[in-house]
N, C-alpha and C. Protein backbone atom coordinates (compact mmCIF):
# COMPACT_ATOMS: atom_id res chain seq x y z
N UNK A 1 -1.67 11.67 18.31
CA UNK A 1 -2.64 10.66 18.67
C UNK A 1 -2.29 10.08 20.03
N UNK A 2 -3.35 9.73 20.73
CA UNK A 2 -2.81 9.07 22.33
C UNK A 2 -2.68 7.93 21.37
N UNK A 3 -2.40 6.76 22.98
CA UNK A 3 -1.77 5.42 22.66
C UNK A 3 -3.05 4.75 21.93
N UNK A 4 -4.32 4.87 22.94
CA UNK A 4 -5.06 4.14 22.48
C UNK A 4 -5.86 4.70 20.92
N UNK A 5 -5.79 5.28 20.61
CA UNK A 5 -5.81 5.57 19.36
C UNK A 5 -4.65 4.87 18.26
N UNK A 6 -3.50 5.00 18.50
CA UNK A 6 -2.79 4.47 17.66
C UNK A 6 -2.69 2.78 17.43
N UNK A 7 -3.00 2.26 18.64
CA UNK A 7 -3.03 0.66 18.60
C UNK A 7 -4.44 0.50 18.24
N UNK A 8 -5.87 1.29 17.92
CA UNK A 8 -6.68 1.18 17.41
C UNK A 8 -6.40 1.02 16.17
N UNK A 9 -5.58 2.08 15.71
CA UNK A 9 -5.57 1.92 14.34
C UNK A 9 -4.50 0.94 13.34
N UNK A 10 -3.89 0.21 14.50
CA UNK A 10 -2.95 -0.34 13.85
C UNK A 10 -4.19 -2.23 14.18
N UNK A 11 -4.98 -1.93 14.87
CA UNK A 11 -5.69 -3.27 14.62
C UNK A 11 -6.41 -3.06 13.27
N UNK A 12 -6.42 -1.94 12.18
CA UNK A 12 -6.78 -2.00 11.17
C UNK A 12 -6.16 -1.18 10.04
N UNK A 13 -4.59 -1.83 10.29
CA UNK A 13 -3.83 -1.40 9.74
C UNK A 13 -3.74 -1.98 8.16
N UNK A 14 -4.53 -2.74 7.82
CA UNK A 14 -4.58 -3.65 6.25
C UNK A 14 -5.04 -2.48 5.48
N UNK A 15 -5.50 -1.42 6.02
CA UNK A 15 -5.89 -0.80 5.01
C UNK A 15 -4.65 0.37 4.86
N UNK A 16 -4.22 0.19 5.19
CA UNK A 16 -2.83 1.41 5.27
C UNK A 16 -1.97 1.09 4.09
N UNK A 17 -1.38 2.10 3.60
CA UNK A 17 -0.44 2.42 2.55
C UNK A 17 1.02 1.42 3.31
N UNK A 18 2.06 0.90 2.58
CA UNK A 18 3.28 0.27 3.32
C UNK A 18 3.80 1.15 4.13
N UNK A 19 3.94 2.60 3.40
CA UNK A 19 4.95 3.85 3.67
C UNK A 19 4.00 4.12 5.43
N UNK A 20 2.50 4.30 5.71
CA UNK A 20 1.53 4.87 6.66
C UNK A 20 2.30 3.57 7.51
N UNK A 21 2.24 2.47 7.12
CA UNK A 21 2.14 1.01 8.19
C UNK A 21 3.84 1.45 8.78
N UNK A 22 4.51 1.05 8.02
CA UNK A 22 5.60 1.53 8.31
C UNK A 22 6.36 2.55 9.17
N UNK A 23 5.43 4.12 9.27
CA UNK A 23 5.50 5.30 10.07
C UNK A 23 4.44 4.95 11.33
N UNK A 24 3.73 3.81 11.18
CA UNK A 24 2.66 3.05 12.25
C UNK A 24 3.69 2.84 13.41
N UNK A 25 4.46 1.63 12.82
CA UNK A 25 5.06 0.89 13.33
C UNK A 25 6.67 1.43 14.33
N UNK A 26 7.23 2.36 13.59
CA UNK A 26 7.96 3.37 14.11
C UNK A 26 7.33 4.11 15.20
N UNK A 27 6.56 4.77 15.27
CA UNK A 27 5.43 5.37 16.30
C UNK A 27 5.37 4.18 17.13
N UNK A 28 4.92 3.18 17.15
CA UNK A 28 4.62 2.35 17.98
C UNK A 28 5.93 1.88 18.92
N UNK A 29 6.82 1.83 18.20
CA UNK A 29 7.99 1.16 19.18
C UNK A 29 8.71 2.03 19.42
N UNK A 30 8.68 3.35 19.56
CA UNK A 30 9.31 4.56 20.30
C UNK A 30 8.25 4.78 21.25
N UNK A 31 7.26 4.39 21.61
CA UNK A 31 6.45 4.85 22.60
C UNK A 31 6.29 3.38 23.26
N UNK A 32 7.37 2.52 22.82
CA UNK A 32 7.33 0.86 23.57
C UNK A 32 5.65 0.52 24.09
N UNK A 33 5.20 0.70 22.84
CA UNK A 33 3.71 0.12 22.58
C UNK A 33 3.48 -1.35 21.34
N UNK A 34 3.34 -2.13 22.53
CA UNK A 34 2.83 -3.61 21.98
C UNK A 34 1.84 -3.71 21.05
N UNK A 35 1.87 -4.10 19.44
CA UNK A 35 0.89 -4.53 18.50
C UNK A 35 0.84 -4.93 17.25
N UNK A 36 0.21 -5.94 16.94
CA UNK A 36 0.36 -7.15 15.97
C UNK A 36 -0.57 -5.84 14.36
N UNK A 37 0.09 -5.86 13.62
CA UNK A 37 -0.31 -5.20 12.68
C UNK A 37 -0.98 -6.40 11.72
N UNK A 38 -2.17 -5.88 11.19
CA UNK A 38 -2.92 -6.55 10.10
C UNK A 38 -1.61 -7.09 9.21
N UNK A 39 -1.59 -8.00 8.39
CA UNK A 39 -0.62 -8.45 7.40
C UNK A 39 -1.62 -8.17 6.42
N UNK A 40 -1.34 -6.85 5.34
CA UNK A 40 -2.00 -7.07 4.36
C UNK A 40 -1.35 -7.57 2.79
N UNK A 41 -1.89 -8.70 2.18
CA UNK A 41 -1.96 -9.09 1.08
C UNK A 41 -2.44 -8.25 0.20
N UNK A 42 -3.35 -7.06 0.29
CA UNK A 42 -3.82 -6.62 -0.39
C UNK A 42 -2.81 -5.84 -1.55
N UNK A 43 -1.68 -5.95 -1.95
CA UNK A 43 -1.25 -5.06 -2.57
C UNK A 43 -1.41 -4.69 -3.55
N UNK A 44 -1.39 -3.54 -4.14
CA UNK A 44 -1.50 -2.90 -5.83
C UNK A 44 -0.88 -3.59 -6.78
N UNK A 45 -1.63 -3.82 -7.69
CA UNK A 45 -0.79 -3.99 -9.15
C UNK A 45 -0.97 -3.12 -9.96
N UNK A 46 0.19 -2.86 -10.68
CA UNK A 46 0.52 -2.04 -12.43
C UNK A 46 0.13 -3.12 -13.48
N UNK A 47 -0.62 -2.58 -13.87
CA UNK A 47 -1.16 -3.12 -15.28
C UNK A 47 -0.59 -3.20 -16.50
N UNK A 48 0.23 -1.39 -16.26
CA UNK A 48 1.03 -1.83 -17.55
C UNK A 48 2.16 -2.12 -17.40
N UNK A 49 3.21 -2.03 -15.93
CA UNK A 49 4.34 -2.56 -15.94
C UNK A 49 4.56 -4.05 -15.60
N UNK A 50 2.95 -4.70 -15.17
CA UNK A 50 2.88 -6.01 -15.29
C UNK A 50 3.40 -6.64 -14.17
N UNK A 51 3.23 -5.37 -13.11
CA UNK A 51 3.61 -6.27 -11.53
C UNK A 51 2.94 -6.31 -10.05
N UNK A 52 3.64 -6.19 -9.05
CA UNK A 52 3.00 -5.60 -8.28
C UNK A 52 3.57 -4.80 -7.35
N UNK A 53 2.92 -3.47 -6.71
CA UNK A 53 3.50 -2.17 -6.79
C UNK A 53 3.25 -2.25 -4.98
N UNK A 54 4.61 -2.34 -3.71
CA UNK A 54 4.27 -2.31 -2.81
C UNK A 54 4.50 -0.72 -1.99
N UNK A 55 5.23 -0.17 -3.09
CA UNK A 55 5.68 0.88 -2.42
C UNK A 55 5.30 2.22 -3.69
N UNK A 56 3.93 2.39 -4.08
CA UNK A 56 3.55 3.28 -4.47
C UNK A 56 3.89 4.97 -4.07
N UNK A 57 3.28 6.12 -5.11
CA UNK A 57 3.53 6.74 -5.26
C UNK A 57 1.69 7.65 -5.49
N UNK A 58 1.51 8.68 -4.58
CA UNK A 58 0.42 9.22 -4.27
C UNK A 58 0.17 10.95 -5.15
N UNK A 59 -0.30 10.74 -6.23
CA UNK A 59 -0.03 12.68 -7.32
C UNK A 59 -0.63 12.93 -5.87
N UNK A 60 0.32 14.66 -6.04
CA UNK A 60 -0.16 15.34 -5.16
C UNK A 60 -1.70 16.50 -5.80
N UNK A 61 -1.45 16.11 -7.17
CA UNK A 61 -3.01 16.70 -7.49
C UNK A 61 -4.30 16.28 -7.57
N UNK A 62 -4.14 14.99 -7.58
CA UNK A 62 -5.56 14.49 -7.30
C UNK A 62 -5.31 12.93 -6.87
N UNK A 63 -4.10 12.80 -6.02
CA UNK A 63 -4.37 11.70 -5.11
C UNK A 63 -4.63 10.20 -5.48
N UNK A 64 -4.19 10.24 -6.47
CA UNK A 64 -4.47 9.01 -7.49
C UNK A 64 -3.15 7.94 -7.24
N UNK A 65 -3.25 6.95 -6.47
CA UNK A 65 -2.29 6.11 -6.48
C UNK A 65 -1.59 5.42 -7.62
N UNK A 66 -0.36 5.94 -8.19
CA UNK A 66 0.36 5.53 -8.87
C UNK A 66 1.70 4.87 -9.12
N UNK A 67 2.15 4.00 -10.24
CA UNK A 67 3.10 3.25 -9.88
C UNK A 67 4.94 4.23 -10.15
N UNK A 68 5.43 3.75 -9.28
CA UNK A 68 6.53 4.55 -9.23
C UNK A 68 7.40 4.50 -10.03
N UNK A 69 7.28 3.57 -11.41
CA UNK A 69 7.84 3.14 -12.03
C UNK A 69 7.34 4.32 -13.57
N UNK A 70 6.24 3.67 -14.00
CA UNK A 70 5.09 4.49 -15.57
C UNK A 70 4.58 5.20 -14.87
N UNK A 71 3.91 5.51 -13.84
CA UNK A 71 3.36 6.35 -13.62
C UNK A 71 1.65 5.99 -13.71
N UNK A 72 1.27 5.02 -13.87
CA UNK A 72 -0.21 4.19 -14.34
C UNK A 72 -0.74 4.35 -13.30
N UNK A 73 -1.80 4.43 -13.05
CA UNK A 73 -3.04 3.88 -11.94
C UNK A 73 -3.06 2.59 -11.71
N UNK A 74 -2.45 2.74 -10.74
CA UNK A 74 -3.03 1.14 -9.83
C UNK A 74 -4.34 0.44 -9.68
N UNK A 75 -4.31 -0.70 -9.24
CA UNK A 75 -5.37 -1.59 -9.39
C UNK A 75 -5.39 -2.12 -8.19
N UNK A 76 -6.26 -2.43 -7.29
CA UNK A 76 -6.56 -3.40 -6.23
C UNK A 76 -6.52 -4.95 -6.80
N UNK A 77 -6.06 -5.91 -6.00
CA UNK A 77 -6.00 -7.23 -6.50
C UNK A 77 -7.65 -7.25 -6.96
N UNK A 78 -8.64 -7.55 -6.50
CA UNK A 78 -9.95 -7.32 -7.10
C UNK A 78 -10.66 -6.75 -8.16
N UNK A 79 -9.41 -5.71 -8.70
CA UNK A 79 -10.11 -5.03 -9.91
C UNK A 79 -9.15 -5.72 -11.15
N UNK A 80 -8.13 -6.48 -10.74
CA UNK A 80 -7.60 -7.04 -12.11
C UNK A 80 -8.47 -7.83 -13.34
N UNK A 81 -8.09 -7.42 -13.92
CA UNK A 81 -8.88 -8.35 -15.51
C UNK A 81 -7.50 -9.18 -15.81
N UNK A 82 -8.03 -10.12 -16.09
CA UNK A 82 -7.41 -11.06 -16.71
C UNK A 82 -6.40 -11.17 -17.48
N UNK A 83 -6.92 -10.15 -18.54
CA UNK A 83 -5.56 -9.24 -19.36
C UNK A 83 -4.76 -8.33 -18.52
N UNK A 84 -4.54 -8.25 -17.40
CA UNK A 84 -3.60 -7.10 -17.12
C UNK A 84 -2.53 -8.11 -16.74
N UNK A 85 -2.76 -9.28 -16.59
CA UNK A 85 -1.85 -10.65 -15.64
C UNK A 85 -1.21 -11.05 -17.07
N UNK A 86 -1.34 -10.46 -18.16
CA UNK A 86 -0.74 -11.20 -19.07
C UNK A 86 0.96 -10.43 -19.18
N UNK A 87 2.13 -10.94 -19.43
CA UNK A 87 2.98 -10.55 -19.73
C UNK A 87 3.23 -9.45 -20.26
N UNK A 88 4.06 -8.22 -20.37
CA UNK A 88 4.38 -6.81 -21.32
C UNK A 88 5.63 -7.37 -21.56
N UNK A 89 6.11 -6.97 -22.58
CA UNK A 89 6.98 -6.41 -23.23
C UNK A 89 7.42 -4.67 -22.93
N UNK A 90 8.66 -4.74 -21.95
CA UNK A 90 8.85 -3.57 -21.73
C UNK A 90 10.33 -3.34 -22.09
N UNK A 91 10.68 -3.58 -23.18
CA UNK A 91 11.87 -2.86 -23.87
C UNK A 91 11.68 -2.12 -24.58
């Protein structure tokens, strides 16, 4: 990617995976390129391990963001139900 491509995409970097922001940000300061990365809040939660998942895990068969822990499908803060915020029992 040229420069200006990459500081494009790091002005919309909220949508990036930690691991993508992260390999962003490396790229960026080996090429001593100046830029304020989105801060995203957005992070995943596990439903059934009852947390929240910043450093997910991507199947390589169908791309399904999962937690690195059970193995569950993640959730966008927006898709939580009410019941997933409730406590597990994981012993």
């Amino acid at each position: 990617m040229t420069d200006e491509e990459l500081l494009e995409l790091a002005r919309d970097s909220a949508s990036l995976v930690d691991s993508a922001q992260a390999a962003l940000r490396k790229e960026l300061d080996s090429r001593g390129l100046k830029a304020e990365l989105e801060d995203s809040d957005s992070s995943l939660y596990c439903p059934s391990c009852a947390h929240k998942v910043r450093d997910p895990l991507t199947c390589g068969d169908c791309s399904a963001v999962i937690c690195r822990i059970c193995g569950t499908p993640l959730k966008m803060p927006e898709e939580i139900e009410p019941e997933d915020l409730e406590t597990k029992d994981l012993s």
